[in-house]
C-alpha atoms as a PDB file:
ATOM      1  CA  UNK A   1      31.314  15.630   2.099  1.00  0.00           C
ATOM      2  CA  UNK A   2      29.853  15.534  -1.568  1.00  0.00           C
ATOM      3  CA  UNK A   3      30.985  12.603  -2.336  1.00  0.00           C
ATOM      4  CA  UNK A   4      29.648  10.898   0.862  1.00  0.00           C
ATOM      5  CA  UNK A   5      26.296  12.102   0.415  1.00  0.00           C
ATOM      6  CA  UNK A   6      26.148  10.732  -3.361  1.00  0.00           C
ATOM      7  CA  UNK A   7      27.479   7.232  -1.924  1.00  0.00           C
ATOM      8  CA  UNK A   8      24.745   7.455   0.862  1.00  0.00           C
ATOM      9  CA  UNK A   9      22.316   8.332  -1.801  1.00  0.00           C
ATOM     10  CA  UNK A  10      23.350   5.604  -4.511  1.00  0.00           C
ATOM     11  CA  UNK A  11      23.134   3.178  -1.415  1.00  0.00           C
ATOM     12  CA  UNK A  12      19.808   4.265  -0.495  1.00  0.00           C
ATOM     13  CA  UNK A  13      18.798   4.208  -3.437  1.00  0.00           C
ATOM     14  CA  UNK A  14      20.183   0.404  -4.187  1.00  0.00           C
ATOM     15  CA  UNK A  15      17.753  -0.342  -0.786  1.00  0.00           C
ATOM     16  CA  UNK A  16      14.765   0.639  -2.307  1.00  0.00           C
ATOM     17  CA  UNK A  17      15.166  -1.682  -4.940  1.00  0.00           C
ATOM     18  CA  UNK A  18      14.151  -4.471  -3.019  1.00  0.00           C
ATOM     19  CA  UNK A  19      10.598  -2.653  -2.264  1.00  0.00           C
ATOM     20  CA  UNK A  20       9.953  -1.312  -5.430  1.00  0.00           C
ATOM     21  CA  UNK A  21      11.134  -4.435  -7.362  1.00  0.00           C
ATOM     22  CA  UNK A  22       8.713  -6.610  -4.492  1.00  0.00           C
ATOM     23  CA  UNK A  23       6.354  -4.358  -5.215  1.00  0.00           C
ATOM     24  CA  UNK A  24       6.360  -5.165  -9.466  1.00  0.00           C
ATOM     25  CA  UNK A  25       6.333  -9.020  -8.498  1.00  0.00           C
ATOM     26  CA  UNK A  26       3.188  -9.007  -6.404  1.00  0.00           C
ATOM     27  CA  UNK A  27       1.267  -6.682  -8.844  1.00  0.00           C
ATOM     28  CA  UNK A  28       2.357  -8.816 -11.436  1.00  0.00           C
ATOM     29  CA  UNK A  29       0.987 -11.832 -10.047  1.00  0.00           C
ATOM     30  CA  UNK A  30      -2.301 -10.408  -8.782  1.00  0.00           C
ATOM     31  CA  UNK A  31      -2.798  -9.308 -12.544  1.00  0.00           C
ATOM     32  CA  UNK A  32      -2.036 -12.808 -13.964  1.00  0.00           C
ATOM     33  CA  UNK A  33      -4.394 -13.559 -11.204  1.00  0.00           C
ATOM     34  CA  UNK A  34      -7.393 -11.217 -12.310  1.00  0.00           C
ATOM     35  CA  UNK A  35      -7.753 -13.495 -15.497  1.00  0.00           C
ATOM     36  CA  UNK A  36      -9.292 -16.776 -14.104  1.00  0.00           C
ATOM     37  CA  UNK A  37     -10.728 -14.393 -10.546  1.00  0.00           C
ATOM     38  CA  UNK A  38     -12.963 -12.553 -13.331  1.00  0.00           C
ATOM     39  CA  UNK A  39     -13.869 -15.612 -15.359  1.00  0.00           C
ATOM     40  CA  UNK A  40     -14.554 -17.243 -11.905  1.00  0.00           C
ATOM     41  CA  UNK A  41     -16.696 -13.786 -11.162  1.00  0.00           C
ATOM     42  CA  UNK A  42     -19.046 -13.889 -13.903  1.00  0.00           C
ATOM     43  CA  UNK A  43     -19.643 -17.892 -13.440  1.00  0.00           C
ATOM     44  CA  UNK A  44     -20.679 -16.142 -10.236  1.00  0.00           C
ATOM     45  CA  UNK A  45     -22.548 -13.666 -11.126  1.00  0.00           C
ATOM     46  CA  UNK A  46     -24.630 -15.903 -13.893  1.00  0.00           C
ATOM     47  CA  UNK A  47     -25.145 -18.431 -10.243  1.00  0.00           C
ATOM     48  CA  UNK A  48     -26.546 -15.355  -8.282  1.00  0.00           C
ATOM     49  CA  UNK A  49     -28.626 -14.427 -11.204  1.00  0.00           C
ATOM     50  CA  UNK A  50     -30.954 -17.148 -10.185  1.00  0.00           C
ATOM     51  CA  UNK A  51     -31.731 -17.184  -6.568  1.00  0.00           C
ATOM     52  CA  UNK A  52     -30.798 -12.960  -6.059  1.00  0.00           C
ATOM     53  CA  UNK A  53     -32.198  -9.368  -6.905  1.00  0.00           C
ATOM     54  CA  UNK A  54     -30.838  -8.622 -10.551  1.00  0.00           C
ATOM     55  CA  UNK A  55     -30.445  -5.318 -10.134  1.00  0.00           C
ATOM     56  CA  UNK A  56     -27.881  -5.950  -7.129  1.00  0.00           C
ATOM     57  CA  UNK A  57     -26.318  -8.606  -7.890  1.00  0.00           C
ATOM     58  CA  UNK A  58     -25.530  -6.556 -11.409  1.00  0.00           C
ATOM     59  CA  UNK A  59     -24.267  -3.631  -9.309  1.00  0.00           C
ATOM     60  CA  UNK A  60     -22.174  -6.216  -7.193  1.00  0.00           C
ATOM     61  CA  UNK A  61     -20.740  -7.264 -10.290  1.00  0.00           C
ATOM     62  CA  UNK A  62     -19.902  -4.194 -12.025  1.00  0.00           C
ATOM     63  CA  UNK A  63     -18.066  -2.881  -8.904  1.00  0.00           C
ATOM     64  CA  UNK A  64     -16.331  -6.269  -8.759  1.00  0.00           C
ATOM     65  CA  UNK A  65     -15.050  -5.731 -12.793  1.00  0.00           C
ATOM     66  CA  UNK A  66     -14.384  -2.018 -12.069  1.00  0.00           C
ATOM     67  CA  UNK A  67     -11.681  -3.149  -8.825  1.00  0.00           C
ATOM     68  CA  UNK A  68      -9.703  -5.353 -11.432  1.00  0.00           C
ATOM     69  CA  UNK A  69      -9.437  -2.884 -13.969  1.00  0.00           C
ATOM     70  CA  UNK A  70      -8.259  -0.931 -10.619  1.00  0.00           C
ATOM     71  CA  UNK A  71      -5.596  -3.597  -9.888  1.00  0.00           C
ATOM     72  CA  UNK A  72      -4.473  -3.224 -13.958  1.00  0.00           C
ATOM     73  CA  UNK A  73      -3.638   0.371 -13.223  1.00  0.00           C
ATOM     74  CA  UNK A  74      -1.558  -0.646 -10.100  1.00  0.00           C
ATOM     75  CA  UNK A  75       0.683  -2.740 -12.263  1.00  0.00           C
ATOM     76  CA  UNK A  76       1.029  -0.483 -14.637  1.00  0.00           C
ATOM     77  CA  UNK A  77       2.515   2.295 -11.773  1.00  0.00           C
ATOM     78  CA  UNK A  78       4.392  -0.706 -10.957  1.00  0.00           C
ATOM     79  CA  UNK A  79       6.077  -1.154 -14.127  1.00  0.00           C
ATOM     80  CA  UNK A  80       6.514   2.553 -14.579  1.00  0.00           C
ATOM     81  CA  UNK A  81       8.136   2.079 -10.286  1.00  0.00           C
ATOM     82  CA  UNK A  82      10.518  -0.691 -11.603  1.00  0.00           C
ATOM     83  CA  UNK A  83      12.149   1.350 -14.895  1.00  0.00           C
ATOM     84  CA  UNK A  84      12.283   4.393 -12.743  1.00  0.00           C
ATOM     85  CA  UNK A  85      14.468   2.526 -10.342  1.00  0.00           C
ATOM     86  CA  UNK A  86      16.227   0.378 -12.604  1.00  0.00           C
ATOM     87  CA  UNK A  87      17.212   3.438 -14.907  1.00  0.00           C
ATOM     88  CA  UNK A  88      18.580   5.239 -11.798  1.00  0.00           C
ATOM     89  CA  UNK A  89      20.387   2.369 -10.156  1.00  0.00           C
ATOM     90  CA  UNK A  90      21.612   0.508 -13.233  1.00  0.00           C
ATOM     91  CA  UNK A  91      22.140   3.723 -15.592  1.00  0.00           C
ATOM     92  CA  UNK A  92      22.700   6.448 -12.995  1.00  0.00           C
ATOM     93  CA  UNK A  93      19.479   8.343 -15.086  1.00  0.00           C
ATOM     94  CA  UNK A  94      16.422  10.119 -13.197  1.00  0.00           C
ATOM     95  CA  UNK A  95      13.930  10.054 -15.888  1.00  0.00           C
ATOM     96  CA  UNK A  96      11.341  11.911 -13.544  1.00  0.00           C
ATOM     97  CA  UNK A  97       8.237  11.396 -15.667  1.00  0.00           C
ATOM     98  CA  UNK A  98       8.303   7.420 -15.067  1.00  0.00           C
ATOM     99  CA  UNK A  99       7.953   8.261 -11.223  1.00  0.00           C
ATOM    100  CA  UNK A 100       5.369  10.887 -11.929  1.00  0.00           C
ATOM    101  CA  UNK A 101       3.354   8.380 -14.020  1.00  0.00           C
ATOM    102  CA  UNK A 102       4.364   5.804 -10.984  1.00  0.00           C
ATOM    103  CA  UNK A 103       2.429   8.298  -8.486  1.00  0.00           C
ATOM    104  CA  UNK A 104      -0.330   9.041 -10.709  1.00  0.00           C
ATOM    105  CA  UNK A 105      -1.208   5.099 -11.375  1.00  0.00           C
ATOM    106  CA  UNK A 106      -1.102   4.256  -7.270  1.00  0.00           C
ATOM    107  CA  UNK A 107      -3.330   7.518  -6.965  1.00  0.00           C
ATOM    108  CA  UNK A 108      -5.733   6.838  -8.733  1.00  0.00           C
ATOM    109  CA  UNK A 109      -5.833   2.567  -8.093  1.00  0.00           C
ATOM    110  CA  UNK A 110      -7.998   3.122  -5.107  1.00  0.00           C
ATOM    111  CA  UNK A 111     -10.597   5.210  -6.290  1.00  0.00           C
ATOM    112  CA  UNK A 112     -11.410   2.233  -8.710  1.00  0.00           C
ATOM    113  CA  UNK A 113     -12.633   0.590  -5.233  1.00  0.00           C
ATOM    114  CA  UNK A 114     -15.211   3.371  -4.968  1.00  0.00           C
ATOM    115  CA  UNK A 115     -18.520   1.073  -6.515  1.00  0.00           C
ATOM    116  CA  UNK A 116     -17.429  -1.408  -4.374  1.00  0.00           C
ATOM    117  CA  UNK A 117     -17.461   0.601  -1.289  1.00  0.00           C
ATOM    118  CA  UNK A 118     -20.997   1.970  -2.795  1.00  0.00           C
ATOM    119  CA  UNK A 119     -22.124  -1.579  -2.836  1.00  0.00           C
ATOM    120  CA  UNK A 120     -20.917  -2.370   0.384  1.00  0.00           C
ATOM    121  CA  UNK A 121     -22.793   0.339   2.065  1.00  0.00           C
ATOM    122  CA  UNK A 122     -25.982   0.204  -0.034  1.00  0.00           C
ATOM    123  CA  UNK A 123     -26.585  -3.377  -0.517  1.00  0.00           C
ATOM    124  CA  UNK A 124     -29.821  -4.644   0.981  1.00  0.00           C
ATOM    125  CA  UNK A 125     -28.305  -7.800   2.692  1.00  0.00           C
ATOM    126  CA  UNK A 126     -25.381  -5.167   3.612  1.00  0.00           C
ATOM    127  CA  UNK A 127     -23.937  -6.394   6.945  1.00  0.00           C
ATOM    128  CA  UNK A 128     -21.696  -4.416  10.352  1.00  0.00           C
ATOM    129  CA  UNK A 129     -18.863  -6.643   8.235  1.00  0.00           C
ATOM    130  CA  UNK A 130     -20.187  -4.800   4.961  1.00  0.00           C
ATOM    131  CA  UNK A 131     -19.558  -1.293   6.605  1.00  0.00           C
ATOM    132  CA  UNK A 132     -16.033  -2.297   8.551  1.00  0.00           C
ATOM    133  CA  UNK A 133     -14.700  -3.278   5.014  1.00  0.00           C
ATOM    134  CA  UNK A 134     -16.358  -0.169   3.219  1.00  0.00           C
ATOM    135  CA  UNK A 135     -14.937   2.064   6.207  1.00  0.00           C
ATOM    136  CA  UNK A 136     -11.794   0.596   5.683  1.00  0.00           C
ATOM    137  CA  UNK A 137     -11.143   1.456   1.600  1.00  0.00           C
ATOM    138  CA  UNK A 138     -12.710   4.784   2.441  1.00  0.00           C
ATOM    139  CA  UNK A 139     -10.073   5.912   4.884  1.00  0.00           C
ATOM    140  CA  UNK A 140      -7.396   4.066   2.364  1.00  0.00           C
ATOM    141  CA  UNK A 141      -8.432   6.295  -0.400  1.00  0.00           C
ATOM    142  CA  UNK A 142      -8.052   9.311   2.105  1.00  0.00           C
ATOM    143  CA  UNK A 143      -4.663   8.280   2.941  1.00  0.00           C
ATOM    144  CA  UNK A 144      -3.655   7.318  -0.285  1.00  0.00           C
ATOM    145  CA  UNK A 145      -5.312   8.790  -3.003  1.00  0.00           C
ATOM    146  CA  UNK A 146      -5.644  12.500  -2.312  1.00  0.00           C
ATOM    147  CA  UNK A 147      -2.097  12.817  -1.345  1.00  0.00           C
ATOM    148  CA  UNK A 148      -0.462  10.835  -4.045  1.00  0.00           C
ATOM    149  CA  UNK A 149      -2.644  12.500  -6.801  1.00  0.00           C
ATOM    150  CA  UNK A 150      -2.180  16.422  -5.122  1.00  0.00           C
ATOM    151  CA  UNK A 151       2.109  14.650  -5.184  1.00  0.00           C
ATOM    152  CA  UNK A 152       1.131  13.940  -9.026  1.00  0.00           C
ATOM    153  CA  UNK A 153       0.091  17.582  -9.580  1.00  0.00           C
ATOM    154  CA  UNK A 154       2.901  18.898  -8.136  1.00  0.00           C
ATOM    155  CA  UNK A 155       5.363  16.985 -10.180  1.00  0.00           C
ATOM    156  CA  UNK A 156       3.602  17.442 -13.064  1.00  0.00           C
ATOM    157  CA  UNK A 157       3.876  21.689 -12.393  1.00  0.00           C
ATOM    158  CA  UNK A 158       6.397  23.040 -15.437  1.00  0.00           C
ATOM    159  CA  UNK A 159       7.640  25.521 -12.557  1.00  0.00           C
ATOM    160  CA  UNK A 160       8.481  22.324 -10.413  1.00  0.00           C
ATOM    161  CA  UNK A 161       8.591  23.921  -6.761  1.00  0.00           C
ATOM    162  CA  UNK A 162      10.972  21.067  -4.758  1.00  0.00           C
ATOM    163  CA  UNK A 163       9.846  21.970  -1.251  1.00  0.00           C
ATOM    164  CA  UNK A 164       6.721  21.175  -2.119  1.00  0.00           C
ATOM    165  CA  UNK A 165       7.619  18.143  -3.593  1.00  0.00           C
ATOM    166  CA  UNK A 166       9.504  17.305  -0.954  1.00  0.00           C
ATOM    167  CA  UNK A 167       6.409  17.992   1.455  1.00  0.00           C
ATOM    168  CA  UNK A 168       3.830  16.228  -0.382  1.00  0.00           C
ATOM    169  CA  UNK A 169       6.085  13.303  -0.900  1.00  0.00           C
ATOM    170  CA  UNK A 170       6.250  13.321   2.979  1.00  0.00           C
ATOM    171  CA  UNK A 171       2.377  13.611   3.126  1.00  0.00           C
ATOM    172  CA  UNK A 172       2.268  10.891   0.492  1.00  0.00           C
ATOM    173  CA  UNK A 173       4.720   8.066   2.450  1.00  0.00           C
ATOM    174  CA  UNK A 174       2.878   9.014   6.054  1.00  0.00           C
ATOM    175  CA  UNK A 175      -0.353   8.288   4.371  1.00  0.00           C
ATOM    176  CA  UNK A 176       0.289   5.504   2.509  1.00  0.00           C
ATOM    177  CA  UNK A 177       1.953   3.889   6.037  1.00  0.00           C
ATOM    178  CA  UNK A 178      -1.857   4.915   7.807  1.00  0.00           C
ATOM    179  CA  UNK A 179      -3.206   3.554   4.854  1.00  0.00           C
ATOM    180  CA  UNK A 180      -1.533  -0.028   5.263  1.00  0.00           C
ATOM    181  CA  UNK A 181      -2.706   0.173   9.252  1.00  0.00           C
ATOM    182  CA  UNK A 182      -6.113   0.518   8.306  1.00  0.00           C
ATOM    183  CA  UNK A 183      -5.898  -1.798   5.944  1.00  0.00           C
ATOM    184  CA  UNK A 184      -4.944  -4.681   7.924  1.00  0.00           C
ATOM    185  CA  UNK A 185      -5.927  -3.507  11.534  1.00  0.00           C
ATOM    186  CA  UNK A 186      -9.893  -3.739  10.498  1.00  0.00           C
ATOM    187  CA  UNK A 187      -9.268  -6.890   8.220  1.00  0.00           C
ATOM    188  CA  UNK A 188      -8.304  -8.470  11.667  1.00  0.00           C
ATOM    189  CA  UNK A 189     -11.516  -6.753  12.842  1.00  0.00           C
ATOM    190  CA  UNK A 190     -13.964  -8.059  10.395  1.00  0.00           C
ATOM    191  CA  UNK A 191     -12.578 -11.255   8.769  1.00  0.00           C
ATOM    192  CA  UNK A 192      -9.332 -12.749  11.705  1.00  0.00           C
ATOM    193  CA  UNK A 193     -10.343 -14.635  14.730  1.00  0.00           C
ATOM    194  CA  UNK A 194      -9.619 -12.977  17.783  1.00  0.00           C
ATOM    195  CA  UNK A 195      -9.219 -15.076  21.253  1.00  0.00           C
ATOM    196  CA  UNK A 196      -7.144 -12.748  23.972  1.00  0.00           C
ATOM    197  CA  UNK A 197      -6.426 -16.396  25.529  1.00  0.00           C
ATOM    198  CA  UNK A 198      -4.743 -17.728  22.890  1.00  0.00           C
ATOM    199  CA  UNK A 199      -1.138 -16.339  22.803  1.00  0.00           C
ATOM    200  CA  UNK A 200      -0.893 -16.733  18.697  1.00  0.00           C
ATOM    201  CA  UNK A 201      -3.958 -15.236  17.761  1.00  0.00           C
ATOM    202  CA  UNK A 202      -3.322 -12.266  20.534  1.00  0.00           C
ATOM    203  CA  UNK A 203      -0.244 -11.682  19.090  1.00  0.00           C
ATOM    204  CA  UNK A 204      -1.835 -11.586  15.829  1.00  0.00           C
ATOM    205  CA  UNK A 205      -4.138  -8.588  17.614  1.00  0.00           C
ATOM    206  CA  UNK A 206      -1.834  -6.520  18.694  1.00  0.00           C
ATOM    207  CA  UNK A 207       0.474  -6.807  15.804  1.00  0.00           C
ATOM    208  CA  UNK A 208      -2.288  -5.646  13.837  1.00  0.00           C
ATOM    209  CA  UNK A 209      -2.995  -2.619  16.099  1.00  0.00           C
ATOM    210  CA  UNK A 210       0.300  -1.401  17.041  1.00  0.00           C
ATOM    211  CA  UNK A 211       3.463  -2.370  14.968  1.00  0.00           C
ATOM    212  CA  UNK A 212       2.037  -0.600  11.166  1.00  0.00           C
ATOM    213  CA  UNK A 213       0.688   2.293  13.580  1.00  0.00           C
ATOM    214  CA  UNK A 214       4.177   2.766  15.465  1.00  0.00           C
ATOM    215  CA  UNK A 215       5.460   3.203  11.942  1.00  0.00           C
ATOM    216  CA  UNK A 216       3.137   5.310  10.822  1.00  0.00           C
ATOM    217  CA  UNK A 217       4.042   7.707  13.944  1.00  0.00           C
ATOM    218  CA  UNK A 218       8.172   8.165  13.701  1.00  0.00           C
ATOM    219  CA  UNK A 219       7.631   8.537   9.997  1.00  0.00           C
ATOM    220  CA  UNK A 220       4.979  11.331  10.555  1.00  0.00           C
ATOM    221  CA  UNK A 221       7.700  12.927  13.471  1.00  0.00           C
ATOM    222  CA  UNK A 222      10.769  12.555  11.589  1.00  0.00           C
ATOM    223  CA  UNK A 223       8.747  13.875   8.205  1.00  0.00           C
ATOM    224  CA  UNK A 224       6.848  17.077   9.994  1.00  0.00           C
ATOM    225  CA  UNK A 225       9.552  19.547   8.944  1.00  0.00           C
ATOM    226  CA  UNK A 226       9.681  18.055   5.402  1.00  0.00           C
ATOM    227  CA  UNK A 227       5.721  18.498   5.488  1.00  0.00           C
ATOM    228  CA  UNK A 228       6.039  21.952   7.162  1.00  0.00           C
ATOM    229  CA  UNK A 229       8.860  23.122   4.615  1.00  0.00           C
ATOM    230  CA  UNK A 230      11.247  24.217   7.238  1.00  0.00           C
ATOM    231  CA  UNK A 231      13.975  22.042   5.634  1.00  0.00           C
ATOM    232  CA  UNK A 232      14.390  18.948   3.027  1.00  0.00           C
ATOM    233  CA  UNK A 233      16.922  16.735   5.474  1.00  0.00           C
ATOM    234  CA  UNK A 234      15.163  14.166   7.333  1.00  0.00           C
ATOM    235  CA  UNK A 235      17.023  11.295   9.899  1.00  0.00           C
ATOM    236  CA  UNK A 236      17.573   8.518   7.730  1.00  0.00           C
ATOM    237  CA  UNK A 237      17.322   6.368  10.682  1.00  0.00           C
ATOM    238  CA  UNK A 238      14.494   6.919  12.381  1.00  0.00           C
ATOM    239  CA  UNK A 239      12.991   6.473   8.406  1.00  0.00           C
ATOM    240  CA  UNK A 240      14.754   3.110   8.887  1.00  0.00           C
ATOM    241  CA  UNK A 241      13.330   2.037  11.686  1.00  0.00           C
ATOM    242  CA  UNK A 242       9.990   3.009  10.653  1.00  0.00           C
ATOM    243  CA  UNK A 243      10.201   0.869   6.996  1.00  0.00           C
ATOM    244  CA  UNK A 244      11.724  -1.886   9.570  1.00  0.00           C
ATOM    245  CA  UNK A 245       8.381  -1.816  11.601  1.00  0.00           C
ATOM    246  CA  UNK A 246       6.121  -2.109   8.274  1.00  0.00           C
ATOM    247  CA  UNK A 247       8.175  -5.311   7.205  1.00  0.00           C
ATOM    248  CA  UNK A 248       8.153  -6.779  10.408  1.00  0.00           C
ATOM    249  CA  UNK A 249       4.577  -6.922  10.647  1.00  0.00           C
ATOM    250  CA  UNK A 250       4.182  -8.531   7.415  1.00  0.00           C
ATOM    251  CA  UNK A 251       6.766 -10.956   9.043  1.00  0.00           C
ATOM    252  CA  UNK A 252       4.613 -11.466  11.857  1.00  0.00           C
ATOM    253  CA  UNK A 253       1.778 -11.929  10.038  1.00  0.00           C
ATOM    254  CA  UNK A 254       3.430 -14.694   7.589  1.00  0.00           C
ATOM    255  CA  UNK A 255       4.054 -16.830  10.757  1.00  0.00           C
ATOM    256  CA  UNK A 256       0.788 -16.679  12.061  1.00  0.00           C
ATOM    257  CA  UNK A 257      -0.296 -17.631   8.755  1.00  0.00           C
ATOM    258  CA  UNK A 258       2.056 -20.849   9.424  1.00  0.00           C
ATOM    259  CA  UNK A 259       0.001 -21.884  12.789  1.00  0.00           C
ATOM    260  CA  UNK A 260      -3.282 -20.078  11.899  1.00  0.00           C
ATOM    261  CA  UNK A 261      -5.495 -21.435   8.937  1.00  0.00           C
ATOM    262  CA  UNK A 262      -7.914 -18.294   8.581  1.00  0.00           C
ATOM    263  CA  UNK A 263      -4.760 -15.785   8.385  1.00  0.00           C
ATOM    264  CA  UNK A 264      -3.143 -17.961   5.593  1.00  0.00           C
ATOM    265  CA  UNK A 265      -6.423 -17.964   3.769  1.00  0.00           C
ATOM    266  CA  UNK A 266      -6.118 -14.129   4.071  1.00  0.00           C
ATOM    267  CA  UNK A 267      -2.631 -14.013   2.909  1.00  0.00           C
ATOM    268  CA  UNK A 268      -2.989 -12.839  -0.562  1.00  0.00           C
ATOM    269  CA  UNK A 269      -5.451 -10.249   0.175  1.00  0.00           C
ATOM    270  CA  UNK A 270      -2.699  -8.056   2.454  1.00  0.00           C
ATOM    271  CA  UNK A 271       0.210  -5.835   1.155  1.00  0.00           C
ATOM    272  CA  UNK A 272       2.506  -9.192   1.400  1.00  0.00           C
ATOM    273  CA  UNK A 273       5.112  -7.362  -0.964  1.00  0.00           C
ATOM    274  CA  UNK A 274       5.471  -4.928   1.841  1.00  0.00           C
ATOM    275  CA  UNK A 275       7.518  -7.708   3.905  1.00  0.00           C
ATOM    276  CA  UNK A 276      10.924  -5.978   1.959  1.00  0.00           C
ATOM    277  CA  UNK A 277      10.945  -2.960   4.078  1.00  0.00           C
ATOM    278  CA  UNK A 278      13.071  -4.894   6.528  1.00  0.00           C
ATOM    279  CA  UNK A 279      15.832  -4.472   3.843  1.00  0.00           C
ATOM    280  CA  UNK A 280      15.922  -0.481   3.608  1.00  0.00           C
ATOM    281  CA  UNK A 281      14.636  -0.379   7.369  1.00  0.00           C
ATOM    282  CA  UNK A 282      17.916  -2.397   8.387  1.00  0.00           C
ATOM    283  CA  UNK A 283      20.184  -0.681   5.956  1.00  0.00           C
ATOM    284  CA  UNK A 284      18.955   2.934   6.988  1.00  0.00           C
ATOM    285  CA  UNK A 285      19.307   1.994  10.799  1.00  0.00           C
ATOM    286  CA  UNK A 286      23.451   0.510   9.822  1.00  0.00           C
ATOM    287  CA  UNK A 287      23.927   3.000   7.844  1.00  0.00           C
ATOM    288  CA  UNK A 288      27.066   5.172   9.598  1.00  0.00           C
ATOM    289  CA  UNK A 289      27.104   9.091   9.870  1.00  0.00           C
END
């Protein structure tokens, strides 16, 4: 029985790569990405300078440079994700501190939107689209944020305690799956075209409002005694099918993005990486007893 769980785990683990290693690629292209978007920025900035209030259009600004150096940190947690996983799949190693550093950098990415949020909600010209996007990083630092950095904490504690590990790792995966429903449930809100008469963009609609969500629920059941500390075994499964529903609605969303000009123009700004939970999500649902 030993030796099965260690396979299950080394294949499990060999799953995750594909996330974690999608994960690295898109960071690292948003961050080659930053260099011309904040060149582009300032000519922006120095444009606004003319017609707008300085004072704003500085804040707006500021709060734009302080989200990129927010996206640096991201791929640096992704770079510390990727040797983490490549150290225990390739080299059978756990070097724990990696993954702690891993936690600590996705933590602490989103409070760099705070300003932005700040600008979005105090802004003169600020608009009902102004507050849906604000509302939408605030409850994605809730979900995200506090978790992962309490997760941090934890990990961090010399007298590591691995229930509670265990439980805030729970809280962390939950949240983060909320997180990505907020993210992209209010973006279709605010900034996709909705027409219940049109079959694509209603299926764009309820994609958006009910396939992340589902996940989001049979993680949270299947996690609760994890969270609760009642016991540390969880149905692999019913995890499975949950990562399955987050990649499908990246899925979903790509081939809307085929027929749909406004959700391709969107593409880049959604968790696109996220599309290779399909691969854990179908190897946890195969995987036999």
């Amino acid at each position: 029985m030993g030796e099965r769980q260690r396979l299950s785990r080394s294949i499990k683990s060999k799953l995750i790569v594909a996330v974690i290693s999608s994960f690295f690629i898109f960071q690292l292209f948003l961050f080659v990405k930053s260099f011309p978007a904040e060149y582009n920025l300032y000519l922006r900035f120095l444009e606004r300078l003319k017609t707008s209030d300085p004072f704003w259009t500085s804040f707006w600004f500021s709060s734009e440079l302080v989200g990129e150096v927010g996206l640096a940190v991201r791929f640096v947690g992704s770079c510390f994700a990727v040797t983490f996983t490549w150290l225990l799949v390739v080299k059978g190693q756990i070097v724990f501190s990696h993954l702690r550093k891993a936690v600590l950098c996705e933590g602490a990415y989103y409070l760099f939107i705070f300003p932005f949020i700040i600008s979005l909600f105090t802004r003169p010209n600020t608009s009902i689209i102004n507050i849906e996007a604000g509302l939408s990083y605030l409850l994605q630092i809730a979900f995200v944020s506090s978790p992962f950095l309490i997760l941090y904490t934890k990990m961090k504690n010399p007298n590591l305690d691995v229930a509670q590990v265990y439980s805030w790792a729970a809280v962390a995966v939950v949240g983060f799956t909320f997180a990505l429903w907020v993210k992209h449930f209010l973006l279709n809100l605010y900034a996709l075209p909705i027409n219940l008469v049109n079959p694509v963009l209603l299926a764009g609609l309820l994609n958006s409002a009910f396939t992340i969500f589902f996940a989001g629920l049979i993680l949270l059941i299947v996690f609760l005694p994890v969270i609760r500390r009642k016991q540390l075994n969880f149905s692999s499964k019913f995890v499975g099918v949950g990562f399955l529903l987050i990649g499908l609605y990246f899925l979903i969303y790509v081939v809307i993005s085929l027929l749909n000009q406004r959700y391709s123009s969107f593409l880049v700004l959604t968790e696109l990486w996220a599309i290779a939970f399909v691969i854990p999500g179908i190897g946890f649902i195969s995987e036999k007893p």
